[in-house]
C-alpha atoms as a PDB file:
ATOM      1  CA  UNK A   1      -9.583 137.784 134.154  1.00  0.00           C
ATOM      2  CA  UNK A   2     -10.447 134.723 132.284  1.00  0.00           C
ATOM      3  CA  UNK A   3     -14.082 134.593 133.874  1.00  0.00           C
ATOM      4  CA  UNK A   4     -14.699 138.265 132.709  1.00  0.00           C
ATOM      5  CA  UNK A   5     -13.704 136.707 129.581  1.00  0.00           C
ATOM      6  CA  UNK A   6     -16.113 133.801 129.478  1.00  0.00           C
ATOM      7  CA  UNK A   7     -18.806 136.070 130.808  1.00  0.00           C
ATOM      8  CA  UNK A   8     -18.350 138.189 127.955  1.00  0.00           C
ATOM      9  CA  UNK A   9     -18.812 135.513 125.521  1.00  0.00           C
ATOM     10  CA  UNK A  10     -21.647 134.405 126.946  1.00  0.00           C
ATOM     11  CA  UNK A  11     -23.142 137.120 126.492  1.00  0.00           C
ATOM     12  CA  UNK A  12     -22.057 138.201 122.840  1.00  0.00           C
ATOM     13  CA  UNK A  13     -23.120 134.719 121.457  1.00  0.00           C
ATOM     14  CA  UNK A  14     -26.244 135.041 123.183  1.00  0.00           C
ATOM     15  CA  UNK A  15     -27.198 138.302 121.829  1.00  0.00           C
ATOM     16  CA  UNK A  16     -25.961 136.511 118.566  1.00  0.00           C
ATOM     17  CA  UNK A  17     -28.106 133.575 119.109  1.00  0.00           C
ATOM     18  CA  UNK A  18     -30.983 135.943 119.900  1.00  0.00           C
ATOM     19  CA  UNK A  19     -30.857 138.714 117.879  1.00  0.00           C
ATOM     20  CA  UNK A  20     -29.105 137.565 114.337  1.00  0.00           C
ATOM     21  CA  UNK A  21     -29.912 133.554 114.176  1.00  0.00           C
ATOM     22  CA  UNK A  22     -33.631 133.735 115.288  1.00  0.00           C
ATOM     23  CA  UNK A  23     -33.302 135.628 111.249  1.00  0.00           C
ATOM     24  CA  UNK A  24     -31.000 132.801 109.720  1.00  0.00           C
ATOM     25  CA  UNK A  25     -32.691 129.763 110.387  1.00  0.00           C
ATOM     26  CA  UNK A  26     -31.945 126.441 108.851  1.00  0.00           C
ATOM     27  CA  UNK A  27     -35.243 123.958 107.958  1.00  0.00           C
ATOM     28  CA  UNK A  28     -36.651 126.449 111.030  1.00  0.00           C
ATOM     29  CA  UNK A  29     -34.467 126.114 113.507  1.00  0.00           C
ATOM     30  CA  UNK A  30     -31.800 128.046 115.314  1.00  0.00           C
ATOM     31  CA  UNK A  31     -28.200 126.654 116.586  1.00  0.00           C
ATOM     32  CA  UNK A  32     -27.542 126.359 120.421  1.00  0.00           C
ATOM     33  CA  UNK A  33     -24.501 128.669 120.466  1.00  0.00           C
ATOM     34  CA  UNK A  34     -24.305 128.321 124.314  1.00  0.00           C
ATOM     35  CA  UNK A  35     -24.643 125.215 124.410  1.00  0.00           C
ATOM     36  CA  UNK A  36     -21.693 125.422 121.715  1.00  0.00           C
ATOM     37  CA  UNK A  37     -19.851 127.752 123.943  1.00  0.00           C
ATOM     38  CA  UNK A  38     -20.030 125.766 127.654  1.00  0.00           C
ATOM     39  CA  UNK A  39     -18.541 122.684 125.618  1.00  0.00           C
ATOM     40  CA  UNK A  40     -16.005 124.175 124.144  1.00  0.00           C
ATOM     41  CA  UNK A  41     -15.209 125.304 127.680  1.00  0.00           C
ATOM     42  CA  UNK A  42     -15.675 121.547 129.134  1.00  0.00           C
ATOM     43  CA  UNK A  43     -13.174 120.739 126.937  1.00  0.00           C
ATOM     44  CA  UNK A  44     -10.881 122.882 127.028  1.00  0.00           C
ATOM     45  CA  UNK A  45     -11.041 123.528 131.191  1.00  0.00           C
ATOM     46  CA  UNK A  46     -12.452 120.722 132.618  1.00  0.00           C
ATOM     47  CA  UNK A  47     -16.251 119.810 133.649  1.00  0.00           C
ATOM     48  CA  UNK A  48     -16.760 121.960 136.432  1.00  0.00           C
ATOM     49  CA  UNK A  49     -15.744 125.268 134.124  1.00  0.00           C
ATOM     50  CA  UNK A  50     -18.043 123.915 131.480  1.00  0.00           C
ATOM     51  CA  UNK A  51     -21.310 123.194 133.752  1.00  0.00           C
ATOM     52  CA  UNK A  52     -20.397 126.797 135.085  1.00  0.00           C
ATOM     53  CA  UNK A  53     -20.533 128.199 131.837  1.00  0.00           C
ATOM     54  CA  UNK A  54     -23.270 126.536 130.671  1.00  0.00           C
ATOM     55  CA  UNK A  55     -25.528 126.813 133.649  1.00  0.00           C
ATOM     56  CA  UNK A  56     -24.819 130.866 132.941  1.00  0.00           C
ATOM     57  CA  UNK A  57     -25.297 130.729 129.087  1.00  0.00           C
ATOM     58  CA  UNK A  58     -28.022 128.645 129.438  1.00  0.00           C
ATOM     59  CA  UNK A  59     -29.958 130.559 131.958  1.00  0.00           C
ATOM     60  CA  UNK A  60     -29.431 133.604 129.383  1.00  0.00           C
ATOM     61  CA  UNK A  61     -31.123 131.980 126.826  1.00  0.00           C
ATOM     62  CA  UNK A  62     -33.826 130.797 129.308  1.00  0.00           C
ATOM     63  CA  UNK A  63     -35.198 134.522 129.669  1.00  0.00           C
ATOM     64  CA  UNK A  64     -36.087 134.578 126.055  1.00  0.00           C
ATOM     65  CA  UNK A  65     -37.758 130.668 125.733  1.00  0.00           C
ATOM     66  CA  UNK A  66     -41.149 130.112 126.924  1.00  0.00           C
ATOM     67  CA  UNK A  67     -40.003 126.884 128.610  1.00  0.00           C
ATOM     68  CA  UNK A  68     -39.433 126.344 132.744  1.00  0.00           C
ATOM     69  CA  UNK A  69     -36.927 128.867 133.407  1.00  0.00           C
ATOM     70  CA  UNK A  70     -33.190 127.287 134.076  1.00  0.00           C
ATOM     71  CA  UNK A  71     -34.243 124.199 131.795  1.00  0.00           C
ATOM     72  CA  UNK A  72     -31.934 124.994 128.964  1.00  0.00           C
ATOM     73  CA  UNK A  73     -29.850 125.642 131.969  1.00  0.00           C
ATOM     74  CA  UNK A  74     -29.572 122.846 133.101  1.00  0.00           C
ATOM     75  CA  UNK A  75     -29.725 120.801 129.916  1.00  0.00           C
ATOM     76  CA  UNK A  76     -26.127 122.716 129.186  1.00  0.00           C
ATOM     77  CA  UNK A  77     -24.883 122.740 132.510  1.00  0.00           C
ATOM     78  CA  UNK A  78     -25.502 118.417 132.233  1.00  0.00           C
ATOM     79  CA  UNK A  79     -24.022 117.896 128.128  1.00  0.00           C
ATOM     80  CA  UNK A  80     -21.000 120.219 129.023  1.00  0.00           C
ATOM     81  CA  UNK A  81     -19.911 118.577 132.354  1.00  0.00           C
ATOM     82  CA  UNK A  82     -20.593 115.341 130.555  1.00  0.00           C
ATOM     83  CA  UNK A  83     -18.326 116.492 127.603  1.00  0.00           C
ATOM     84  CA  UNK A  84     -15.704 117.645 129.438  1.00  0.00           C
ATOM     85  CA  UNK A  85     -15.186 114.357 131.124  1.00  0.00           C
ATOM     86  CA  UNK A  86     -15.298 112.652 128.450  1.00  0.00           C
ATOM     87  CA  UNK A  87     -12.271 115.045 127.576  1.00  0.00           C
ATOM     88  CA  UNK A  88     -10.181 114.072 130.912  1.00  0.00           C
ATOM     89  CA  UNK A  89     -10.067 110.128 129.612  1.00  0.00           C
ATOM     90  CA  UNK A  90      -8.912 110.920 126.124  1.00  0.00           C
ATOM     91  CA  UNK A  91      -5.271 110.143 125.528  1.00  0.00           C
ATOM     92  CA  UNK A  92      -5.068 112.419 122.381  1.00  0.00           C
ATOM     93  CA  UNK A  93      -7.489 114.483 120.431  1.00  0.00           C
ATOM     94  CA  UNK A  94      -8.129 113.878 116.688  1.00  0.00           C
ATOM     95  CA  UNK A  95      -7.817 115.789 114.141  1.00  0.00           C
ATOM     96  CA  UNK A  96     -10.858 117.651 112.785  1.00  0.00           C
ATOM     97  CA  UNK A  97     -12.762 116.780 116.321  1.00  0.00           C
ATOM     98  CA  UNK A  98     -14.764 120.062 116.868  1.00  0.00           C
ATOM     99  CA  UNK A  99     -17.985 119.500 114.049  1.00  0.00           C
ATOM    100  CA  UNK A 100     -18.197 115.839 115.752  1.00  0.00           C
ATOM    101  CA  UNK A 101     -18.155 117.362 119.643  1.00  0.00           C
ATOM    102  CA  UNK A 102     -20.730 119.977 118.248  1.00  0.00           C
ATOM    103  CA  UNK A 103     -22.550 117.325 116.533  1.00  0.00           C
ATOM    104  CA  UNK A 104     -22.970 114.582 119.433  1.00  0.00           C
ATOM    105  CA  UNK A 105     -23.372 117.850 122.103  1.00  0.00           C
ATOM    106  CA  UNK A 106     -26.068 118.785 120.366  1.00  0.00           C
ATOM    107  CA  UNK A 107     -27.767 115.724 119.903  1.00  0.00           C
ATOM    108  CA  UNK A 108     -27.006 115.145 123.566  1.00  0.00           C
ATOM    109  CA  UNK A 109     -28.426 118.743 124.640  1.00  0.00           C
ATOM    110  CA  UNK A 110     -31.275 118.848 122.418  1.00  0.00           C
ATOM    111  CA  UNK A 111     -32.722 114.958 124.118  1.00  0.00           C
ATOM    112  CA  UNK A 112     -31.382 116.138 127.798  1.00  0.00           C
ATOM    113  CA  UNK A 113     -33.468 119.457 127.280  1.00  0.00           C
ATOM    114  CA  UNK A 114     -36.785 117.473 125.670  1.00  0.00           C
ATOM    115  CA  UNK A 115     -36.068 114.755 128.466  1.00  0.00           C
ATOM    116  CA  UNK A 116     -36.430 117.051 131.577  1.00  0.00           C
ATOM    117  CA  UNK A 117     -38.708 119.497 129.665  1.00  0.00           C
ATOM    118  CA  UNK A 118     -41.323 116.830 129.466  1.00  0.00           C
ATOM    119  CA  UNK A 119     -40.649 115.700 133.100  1.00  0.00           C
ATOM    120  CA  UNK A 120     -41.223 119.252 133.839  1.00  0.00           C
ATOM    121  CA  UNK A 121     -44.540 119.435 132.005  1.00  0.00           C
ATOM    122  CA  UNK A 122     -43.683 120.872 129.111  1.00  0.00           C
ATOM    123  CA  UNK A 123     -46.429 118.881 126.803  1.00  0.00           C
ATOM    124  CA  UNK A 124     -45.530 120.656 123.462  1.00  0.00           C
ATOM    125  CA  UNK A 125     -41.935 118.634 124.107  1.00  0.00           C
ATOM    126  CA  UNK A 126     -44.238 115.407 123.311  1.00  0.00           C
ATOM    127  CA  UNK A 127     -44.562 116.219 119.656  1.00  0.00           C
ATOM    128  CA  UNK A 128     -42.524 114.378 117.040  1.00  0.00           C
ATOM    129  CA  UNK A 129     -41.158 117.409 115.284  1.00  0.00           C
ATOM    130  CA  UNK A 130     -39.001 117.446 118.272  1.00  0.00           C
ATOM    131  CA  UNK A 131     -37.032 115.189 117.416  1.00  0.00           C
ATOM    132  CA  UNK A 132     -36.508 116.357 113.685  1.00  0.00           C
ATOM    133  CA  UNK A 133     -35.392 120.118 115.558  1.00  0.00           C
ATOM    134  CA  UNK A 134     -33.019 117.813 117.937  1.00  0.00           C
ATOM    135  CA  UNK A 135     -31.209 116.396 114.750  1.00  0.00           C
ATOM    136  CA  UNK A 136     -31.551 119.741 112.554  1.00  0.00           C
ATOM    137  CA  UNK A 137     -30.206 121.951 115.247  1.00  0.00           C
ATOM    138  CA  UNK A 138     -27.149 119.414 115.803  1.00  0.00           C
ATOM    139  CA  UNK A 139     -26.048 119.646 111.961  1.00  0.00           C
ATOM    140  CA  UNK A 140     -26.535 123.237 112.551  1.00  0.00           C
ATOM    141  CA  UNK A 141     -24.262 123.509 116.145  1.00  0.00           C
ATOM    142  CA  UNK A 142     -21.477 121.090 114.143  1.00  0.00           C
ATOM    143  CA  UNK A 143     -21.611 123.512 111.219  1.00  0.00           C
ATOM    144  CA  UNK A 144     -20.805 126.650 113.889  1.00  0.00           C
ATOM    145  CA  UNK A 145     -18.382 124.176 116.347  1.00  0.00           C
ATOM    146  CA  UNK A 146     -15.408 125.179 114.807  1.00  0.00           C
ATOM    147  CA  UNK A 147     -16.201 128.859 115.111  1.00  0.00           C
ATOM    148  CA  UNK A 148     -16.775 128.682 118.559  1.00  0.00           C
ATOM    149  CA  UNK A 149     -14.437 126.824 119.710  1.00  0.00           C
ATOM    150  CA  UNK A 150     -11.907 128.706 118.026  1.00  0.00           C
ATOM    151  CA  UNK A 151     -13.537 131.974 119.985  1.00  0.00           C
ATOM    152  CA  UNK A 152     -12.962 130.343 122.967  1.00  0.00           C
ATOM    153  CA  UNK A 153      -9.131 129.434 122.118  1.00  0.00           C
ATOM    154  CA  UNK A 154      -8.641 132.604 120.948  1.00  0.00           C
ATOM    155  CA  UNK A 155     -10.414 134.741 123.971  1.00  0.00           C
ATOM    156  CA  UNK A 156      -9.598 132.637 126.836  1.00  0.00           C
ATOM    157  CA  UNK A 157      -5.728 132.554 126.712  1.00  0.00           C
ATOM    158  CA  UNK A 158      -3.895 132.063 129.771  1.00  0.00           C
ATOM    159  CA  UNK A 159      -2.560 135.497 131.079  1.00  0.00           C
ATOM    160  CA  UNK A 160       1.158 136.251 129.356  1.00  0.00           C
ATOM    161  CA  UNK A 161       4.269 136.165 131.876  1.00  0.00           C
ATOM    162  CA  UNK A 162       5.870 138.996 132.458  1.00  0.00           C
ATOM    163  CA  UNK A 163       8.275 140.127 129.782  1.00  0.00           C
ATOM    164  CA  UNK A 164      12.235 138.123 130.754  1.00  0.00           C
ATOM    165  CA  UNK A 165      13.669 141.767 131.044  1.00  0.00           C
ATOM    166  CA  UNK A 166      11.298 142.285 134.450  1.00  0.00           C
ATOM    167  CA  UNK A 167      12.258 138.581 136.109  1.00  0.00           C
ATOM    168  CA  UNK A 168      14.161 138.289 138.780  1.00  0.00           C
ATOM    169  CA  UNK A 169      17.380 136.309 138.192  1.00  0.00           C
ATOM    170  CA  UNK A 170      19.082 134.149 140.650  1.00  0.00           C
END
């Protein structure tokens, strides 16, 4: 049940992504709210449901770019496996966390995605704006971190027990 969840929310946020923030750009640039989405996963699941989620967010997003298909993809499917262990070795987790995660995933995405983009062939990835979108569409994915991960906490619950009337008693 929780993957029909997930699945779900991949798609919503990337119709969102697609259809309302392509409109409400910041300094011309869009947030990466799958990218957003498959961390929030890492951390909350583990690395392998966070590269699964973004390897499937990602390659929803890749059907509207005009980049190597499965490059965001992949770019996702590395940052939120890479966040989400990063997640297993923490002891506790801070206070106010999620703008930072969003923050450093994005920075992380964004230079993964120009990194195998331009190993790919993707020459318009050689540019130096790319860097200024990189950093622009990090302060953007820490503004929106919060929001998504609270999606995720809020849509991915673990299924309820059965009410204590229905259990067996020994």
């Amino acid at each position: 049940m929780r993957t029909l969840r997930v699945a779900v929310l991949v798609v919503v946020l990337g119709v969102l992504q697609v259809a309302f923030f392509t409109h409400a750009r910041l300094f011309g640039v869009v947030p990466d709210l799958g990218l957003l989405l498959a961390v929030a996963i890492a951390y909350r699941y583990g690395p392998e449901a966070g590269a699964l989620t973004g390897f499937a967010s990602g390659l929803f997003f890749d059907f509207f770019l005009e980049t190597p298909l499965a490059l965001s993809a992949l770019s996702y499917a590395l940052t939120a496996y890479a966040v989400g262990l990063i997640r297993a070795g923490m002891l506790r987790e801070p206070r106010g966390i999620t703008p930072v995660i969003g923050l450093l995933a994005g920075l992380a995405g964004g230079f993964v995605f120009a990194g195998l983009g331009i190993l790919f062939g993707v020459d318009a990835l050689r540019d130096t704006r790319t860097f200024q979108v990189i950093f622009v569409s990090a302060m953007y994915d820490a503004l929106l971190a919060p929001a998504v991960f609270w999606l995720v906490n809020r849509f991915t619950l673990p299924e309820r027990d059965a009410p204590s009337a229905y259990r067996l008693r020994p």
